[in-house]
N, C-alpha and C. Protein backbone atom coordinates (compact mmCIF):
# COMPACT_ATOMS: atom_id res chain seq x y z
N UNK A 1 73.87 31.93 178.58
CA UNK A 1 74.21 33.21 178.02
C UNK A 1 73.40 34.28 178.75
N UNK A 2 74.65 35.38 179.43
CA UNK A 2 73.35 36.18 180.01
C UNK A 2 73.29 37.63 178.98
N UNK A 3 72.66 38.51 179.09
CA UNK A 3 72.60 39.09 178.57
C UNK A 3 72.11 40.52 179.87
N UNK A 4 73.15 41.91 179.46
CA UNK A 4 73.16 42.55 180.48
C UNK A 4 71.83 43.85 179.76
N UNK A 5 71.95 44.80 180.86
CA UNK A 5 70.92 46.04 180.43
C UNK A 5 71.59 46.41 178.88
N UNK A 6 72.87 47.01 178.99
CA UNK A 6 72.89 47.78 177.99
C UNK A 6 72.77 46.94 176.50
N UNK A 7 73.23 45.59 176.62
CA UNK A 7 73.06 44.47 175.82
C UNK A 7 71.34 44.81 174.94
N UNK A 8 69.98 44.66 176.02
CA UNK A 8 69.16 44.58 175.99
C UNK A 8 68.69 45.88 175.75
N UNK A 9 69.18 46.69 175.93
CA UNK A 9 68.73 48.26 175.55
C UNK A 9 69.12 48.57 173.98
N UNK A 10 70.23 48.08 173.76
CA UNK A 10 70.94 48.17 172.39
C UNK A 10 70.17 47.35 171.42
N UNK A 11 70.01 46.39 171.70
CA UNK A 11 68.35 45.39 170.81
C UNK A 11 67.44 45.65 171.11
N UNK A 12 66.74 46.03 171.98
CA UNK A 12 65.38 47.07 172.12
C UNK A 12 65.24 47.96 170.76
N UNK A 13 66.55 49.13 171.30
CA UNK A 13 66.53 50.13 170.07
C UNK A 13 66.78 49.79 168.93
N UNK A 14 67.37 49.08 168.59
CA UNK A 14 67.84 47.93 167.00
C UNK A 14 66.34 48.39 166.96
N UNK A 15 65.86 47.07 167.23
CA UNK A 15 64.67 46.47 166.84
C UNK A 15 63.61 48.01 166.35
N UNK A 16 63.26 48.39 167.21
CA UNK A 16 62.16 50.10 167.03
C UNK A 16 62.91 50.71 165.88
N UNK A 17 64.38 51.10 166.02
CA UNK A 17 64.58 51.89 164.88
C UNK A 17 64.49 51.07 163.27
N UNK A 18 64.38 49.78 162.99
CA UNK A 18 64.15 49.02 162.10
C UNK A 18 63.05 49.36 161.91
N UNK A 19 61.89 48.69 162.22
CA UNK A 19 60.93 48.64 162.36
C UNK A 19 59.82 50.08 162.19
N UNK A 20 60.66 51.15 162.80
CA UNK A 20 60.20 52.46 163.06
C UNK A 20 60.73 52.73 161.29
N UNK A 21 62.09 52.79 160.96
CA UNK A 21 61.92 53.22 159.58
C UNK A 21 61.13 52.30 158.75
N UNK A 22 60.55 51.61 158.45
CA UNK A 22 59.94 50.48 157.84
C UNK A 22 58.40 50.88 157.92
N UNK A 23 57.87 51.48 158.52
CA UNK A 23 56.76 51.95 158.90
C UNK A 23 56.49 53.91 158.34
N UNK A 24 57.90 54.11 158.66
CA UNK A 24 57.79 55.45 158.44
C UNK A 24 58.01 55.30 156.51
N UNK A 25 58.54 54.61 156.04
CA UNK A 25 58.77 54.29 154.44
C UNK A 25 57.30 53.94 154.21
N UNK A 26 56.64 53.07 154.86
CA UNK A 26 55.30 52.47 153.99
C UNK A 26 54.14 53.71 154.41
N UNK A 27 54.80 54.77 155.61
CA UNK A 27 53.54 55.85 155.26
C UNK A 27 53.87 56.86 154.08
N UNK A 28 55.04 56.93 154.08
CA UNK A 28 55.38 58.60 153.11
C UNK A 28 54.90 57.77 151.65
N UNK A 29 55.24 56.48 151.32
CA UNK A 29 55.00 55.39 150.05
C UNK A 29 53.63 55.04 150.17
N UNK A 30 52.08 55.45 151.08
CA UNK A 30 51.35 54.62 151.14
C UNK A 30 50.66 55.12 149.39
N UNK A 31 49.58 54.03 149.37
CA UNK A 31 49.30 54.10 147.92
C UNK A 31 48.51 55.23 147.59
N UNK A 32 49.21 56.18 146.70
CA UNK A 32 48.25 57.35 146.37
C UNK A 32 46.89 56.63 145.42
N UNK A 33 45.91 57.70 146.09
CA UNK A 33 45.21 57.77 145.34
C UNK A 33 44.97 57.86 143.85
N UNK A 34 44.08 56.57 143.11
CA UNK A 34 43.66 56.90 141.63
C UNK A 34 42.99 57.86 141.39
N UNK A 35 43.61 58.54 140.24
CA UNK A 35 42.27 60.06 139.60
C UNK A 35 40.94 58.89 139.41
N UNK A 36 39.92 60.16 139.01
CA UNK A 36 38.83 59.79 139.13
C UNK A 36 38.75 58.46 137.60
N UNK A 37 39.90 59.00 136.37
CA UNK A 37 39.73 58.39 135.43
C UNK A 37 40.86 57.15 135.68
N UNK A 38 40.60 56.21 135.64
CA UNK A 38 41.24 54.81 135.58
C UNK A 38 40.60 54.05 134.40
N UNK A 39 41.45 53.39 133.50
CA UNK A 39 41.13 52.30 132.70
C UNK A 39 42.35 50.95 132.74
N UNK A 40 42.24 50.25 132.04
CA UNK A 40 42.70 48.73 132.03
C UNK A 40 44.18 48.79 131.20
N UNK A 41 44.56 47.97 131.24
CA UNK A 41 46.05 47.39 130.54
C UNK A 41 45.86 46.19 130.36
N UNK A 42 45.78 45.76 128.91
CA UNK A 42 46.18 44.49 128.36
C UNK A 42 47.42 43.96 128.23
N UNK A 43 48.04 43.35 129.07
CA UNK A 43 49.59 42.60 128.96
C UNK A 43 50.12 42.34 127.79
N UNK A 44 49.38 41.37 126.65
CA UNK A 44 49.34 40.94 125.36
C UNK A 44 49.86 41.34 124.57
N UNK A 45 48.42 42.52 124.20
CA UNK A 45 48.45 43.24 123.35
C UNK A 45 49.33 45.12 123.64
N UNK A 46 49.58 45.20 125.26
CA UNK A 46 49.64 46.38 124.66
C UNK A 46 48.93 47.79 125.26
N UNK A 47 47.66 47.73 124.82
CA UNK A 47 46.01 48.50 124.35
C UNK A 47 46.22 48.76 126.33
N UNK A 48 46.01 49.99 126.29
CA UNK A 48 45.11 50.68 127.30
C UNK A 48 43.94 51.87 127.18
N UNK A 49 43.02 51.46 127.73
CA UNK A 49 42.08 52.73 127.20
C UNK A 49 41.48 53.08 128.75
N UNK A 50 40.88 54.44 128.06
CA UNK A 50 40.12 55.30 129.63
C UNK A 50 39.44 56.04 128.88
N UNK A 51 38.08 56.27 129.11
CA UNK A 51 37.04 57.09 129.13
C UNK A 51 37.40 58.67 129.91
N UNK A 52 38.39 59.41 129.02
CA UNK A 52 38.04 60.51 130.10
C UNK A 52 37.16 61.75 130.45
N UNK A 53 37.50 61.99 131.51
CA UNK A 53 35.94 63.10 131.46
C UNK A 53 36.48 64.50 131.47
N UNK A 54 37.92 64.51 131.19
CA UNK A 54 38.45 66.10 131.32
C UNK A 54 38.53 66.26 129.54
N UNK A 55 38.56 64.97 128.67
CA UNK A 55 38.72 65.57 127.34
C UNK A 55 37.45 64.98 126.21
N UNK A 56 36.43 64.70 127.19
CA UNK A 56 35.55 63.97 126.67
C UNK A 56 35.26 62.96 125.57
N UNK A 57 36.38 61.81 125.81
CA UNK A 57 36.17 61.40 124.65
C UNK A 57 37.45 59.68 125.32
N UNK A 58 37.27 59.18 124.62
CA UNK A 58 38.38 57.53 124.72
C UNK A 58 39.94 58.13 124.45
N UNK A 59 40.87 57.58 125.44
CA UNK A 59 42.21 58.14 125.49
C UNK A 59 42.83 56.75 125.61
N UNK A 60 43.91 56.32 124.51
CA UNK A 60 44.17 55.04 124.34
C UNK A 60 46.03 55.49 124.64
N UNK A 61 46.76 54.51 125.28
CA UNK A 61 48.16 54.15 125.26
C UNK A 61 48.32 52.90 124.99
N UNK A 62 49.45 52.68 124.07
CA UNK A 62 49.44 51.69 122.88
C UNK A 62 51.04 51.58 123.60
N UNK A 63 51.74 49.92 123.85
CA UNK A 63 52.82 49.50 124.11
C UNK A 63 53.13 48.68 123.00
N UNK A 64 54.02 49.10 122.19
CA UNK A 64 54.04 48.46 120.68
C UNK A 64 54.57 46.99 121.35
N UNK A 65 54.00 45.74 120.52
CA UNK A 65 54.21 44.42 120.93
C UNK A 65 53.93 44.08 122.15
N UNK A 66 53.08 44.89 122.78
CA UNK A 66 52.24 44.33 124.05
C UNK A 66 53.77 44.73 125.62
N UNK A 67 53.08 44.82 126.73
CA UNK A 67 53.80 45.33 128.02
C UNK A 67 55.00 44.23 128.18
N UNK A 68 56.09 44.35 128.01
CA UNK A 68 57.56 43.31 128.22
C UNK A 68 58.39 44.65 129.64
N UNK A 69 58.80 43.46 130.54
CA UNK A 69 59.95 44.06 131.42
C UNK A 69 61.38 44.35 131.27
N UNK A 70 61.85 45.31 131.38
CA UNK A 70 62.98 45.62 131.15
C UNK A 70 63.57 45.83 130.12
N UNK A 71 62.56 46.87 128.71
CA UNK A 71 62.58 46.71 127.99
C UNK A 71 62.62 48.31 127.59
N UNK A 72 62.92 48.89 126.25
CA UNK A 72 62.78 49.98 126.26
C UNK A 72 61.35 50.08 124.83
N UNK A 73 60.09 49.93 125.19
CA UNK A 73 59.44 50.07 124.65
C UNK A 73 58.48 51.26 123.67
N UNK A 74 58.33 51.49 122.52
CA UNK A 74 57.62 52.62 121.98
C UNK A 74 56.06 52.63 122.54
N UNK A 75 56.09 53.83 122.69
CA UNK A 75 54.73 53.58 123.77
C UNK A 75 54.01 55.20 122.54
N UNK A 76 52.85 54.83 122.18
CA UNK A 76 52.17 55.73 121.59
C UNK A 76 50.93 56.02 122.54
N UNK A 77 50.84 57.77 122.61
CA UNK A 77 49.26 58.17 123.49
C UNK A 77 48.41 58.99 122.16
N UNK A 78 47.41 58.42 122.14
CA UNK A 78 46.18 58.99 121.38
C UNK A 78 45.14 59.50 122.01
N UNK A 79 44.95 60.74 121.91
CA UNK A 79 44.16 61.71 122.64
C UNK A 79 42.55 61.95 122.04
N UNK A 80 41.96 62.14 122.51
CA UNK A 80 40.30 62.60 121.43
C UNK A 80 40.92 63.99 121.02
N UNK A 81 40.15 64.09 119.83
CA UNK A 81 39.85 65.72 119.15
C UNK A 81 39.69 66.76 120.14
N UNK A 82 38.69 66.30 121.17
CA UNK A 82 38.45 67.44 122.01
C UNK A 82 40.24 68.14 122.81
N UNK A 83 40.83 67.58 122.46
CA UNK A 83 42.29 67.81 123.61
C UNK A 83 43.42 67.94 122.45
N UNK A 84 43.01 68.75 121.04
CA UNK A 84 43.74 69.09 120.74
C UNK A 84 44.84 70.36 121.20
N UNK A 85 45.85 70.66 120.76
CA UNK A 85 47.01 71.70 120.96
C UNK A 85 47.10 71.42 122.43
N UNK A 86 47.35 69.84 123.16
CA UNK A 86 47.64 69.96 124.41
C UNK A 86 49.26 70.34 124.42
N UNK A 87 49.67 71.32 125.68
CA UNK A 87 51.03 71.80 125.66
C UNK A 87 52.13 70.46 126.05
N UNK A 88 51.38 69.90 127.03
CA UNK A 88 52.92 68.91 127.37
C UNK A 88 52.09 67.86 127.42
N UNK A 89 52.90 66.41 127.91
CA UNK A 89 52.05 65.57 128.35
C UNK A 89 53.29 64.44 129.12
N UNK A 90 53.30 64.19 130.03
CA UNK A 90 54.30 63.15 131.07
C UNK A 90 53.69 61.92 131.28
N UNK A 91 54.08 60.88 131.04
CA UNK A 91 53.93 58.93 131.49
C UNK A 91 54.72 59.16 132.83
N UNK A 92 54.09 58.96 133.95
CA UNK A 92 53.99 58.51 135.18
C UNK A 92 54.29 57.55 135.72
N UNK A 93 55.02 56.32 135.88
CA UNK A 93 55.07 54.78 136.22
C UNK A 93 55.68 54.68 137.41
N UNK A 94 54.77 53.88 138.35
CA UNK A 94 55.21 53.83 139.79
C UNK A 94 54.29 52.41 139.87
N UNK A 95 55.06 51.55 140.80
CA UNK A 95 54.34 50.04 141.46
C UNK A 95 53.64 50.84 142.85
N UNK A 96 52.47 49.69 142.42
CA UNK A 96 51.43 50.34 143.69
C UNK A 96 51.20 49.32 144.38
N UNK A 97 52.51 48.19 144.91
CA UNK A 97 52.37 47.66 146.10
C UNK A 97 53.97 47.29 146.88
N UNK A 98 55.12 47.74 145.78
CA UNK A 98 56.12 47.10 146.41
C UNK A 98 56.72 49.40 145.85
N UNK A 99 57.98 49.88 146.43
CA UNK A 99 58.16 51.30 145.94
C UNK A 99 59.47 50.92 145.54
N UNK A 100 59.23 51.25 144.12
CA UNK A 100 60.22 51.04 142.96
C UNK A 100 60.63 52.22 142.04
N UNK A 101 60.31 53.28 142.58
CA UNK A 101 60.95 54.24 142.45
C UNK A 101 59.17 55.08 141.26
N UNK A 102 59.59 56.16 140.96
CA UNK A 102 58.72 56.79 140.35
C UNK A 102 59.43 57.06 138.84
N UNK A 103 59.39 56.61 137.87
CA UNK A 103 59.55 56.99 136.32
C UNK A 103 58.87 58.04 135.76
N UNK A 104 59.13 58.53 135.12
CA UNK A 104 58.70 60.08 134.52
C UNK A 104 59.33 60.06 133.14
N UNK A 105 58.53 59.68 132.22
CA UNK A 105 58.56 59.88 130.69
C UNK A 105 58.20 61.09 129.95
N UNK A 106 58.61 61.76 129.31
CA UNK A 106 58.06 63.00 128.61
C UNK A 106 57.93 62.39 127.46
N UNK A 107 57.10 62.70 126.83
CA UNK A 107 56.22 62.79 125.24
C UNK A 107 56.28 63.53 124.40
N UNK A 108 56.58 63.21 123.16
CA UNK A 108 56.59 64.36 122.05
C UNK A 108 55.61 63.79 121.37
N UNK A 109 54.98 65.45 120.57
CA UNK A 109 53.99 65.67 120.28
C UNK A 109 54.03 65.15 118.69
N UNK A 110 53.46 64.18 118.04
CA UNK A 110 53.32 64.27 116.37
C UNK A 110 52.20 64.49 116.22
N UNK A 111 51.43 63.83 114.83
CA UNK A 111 50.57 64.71 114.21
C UNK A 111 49.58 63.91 114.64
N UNK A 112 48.17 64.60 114.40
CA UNK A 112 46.70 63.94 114.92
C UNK A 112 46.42 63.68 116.70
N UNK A 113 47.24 64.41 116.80
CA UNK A 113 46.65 64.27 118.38
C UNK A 113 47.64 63.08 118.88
N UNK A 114 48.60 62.63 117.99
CA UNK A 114 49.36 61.70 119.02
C UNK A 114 50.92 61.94 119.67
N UNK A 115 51.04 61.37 120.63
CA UNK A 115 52.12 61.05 121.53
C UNK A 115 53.40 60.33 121.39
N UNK A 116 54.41 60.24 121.50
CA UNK A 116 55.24 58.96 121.54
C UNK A 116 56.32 58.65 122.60
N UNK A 117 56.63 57.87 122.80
CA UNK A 117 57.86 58.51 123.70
C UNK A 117 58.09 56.30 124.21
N UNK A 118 59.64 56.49 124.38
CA UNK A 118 59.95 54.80 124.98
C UNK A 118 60.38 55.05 126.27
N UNK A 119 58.90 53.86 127.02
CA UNK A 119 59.39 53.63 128.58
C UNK A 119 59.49 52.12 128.65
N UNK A 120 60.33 52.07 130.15
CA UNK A 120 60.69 51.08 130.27
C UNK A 120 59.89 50.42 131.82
N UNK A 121 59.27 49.18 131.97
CA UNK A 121 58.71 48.59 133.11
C UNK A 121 59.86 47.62 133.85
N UNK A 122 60.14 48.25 134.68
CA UNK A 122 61.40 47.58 135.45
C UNK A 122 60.51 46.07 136.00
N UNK A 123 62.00 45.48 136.21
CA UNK A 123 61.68 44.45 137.08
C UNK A 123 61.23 43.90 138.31
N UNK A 124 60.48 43.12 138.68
CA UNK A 124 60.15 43.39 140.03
C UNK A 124 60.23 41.30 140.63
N UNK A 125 61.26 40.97 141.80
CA UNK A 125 61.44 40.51 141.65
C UNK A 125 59.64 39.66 142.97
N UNK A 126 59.11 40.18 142.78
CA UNK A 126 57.81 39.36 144.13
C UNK A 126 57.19 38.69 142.82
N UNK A 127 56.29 37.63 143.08
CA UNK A 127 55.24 37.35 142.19
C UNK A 127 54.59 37.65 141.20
N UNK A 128 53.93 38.92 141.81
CA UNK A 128 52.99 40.13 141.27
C UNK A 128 53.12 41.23 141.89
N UNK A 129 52.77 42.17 140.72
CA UNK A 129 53.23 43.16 141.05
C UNK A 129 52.23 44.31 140.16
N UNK A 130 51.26 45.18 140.83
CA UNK A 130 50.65 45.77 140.11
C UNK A 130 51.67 47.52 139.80
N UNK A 131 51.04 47.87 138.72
CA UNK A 131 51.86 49.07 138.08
C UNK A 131 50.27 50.03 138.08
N UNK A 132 50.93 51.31 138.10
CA UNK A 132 50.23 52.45 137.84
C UNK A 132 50.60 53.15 136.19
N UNK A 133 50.00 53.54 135.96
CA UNK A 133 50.80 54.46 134.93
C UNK A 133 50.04 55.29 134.70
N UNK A 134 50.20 57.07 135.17
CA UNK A 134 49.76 58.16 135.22
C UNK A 134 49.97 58.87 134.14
N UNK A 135 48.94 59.12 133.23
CA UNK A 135 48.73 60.80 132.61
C UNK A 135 49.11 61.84 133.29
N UNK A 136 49.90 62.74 133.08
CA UNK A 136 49.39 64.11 133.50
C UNK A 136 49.91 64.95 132.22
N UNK A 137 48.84 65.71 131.58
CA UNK A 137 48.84 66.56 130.78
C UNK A 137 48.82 68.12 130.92
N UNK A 138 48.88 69.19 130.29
CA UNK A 138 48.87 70.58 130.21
C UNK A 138 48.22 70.42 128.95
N UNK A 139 46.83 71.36 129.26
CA UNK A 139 45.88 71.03 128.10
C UNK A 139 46.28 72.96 127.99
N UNK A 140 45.23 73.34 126.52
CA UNK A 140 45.94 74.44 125.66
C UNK A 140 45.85 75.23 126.47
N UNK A 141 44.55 75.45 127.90
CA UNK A 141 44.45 76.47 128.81
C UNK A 141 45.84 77.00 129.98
N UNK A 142 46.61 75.61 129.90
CA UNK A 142 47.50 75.56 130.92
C UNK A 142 47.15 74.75 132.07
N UNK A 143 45.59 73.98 131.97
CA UNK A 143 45.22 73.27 133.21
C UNK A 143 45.67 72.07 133.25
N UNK A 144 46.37 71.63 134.57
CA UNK A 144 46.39 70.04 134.48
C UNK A 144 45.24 69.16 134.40
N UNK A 145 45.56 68.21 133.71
CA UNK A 145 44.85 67.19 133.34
C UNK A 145 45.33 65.73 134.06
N UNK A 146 44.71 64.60 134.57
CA UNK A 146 45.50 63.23 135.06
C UNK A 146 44.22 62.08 134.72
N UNK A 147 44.67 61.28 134.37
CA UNK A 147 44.23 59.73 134.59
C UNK A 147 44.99 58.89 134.56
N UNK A 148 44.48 57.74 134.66
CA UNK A 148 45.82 56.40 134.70
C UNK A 148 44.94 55.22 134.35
N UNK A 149 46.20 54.59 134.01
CA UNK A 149 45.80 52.90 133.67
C UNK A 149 46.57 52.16 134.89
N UNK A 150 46.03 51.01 135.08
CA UNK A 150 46.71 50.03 135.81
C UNK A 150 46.73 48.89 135.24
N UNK A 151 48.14 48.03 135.47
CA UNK A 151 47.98 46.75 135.29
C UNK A 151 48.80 45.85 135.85
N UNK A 152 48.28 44.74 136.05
CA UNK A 152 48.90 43.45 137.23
C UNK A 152 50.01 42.68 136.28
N UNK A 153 51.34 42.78 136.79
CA UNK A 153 52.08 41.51 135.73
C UNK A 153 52.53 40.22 137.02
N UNK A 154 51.61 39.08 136.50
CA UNK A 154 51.73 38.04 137.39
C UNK A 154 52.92 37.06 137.23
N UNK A 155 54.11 36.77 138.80
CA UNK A 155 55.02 36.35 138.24
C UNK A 155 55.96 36.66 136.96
N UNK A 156 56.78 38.13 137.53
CA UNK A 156 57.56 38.74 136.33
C UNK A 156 58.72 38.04 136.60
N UNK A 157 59.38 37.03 137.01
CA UNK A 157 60.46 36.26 136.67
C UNK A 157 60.24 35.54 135.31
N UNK A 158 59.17 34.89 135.31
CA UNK A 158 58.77 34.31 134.10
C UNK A 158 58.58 35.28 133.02
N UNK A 159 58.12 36.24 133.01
CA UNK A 159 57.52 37.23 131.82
C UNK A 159 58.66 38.30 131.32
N UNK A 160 59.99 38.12 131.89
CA UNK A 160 60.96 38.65 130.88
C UNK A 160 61.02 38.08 129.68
C-alpha cells in the first residue's frame, strides 16, 4: 500500500487538528481555581460544611438523603447570623476532572438564614469523578461572596 503526499498531508492535518482541538478544550476547561474557602462532602449523609471567612462563622449544605446521581435532590444552605439579609445566592456544580458542563442553581430564600433549592449531580460515566460545588452569594452590601465544597463519587456506575 503506498501512500502518496497529499494522502500523507491529509493525515498529518487530521491528526494536529484533533489533537490541536483536544488541547485547546483542556486549556479554556483547565481546572479553575478553589476560593480560599473549601470544605468536605459526605456522600452518605449529605452534610457539607466550610468555615468561612467572608461570613465568619460555619456554612453548612445539606443534600436531603445524602449525594445520589441523577437525581433531583432538595438541597438546603444554612448560612451563620453574621450573613443575614444576603440578596441572592447561586449552587455552582461543575466536575473538576472530566467537563460536564457547568450547572447553576438559584436559591430561595426562607426563614433563619436558610436556602433551598433541588439540584441534580449528573452522571459521569469514568470511575471517579470529583465534583466542585460553588457558593456564590450577594451579601446585603452587594459584594460577592464564594466558597465551595468538593467531593469524590467513586465508581458512579455503581452509585446510581
Amino acid at each position: 500500500m503506498k501512500i502518496n503526499k497529499f494522502e500523507l498531508m491529509f493525515y498529518a492535518g487530521a491528526f494536529v487538528s484533533i489533537f490541536g482541538v483536544a488541547a485547546l478544550v483542556r486549556a479554556i476547561h483547565s481546572d479553575d481555581p478553589l476560593p480560599d474557602d473549601v470544605g468536605p462532602c459526605i456522600l452518605e449523609s449529605g452534610l457539607c460544611t466550610v468555615n468561612s471567612q467572608d461570613f465568619n462563622g460555619i456554612t453548612t449544605v445539606q443534600f436531603e438523603d445524602g449525594i445520589r446521581l441523577n437525581r433531583r435532590i432538595h438541597t438546603e444552605l444554612q448560612l451563620p447570623k453574621e450573613a443575614e439579609n444576603a440578596q441572592s445566592i447561586t449552587l455552582v456544580l461543575e466536575g473538576r476532572e472530566m467537563y460536564l458542563g457547568v450547572y447553576e442553581y438559584p436559591m430561595f430564600e426562607k426563614e433563619n438564614n436558610r436556602w433551598i433549592s433541588k439540584v441534580v449531580i449528573p452522571l459521569c460515566t469514568d470511575n471517579r469523578m470529583q465534583w466542585k460545588l460553588q457558593v456564590r452569594a450577594i451579601d446585603a452590601d452587594g459584594d460577592e461572596k464564594e466558597w465551595a465544597y468538593t467531593f469524590d463519587i467513586e465508581n458512579p456506575n455503581e452509585a446510581v
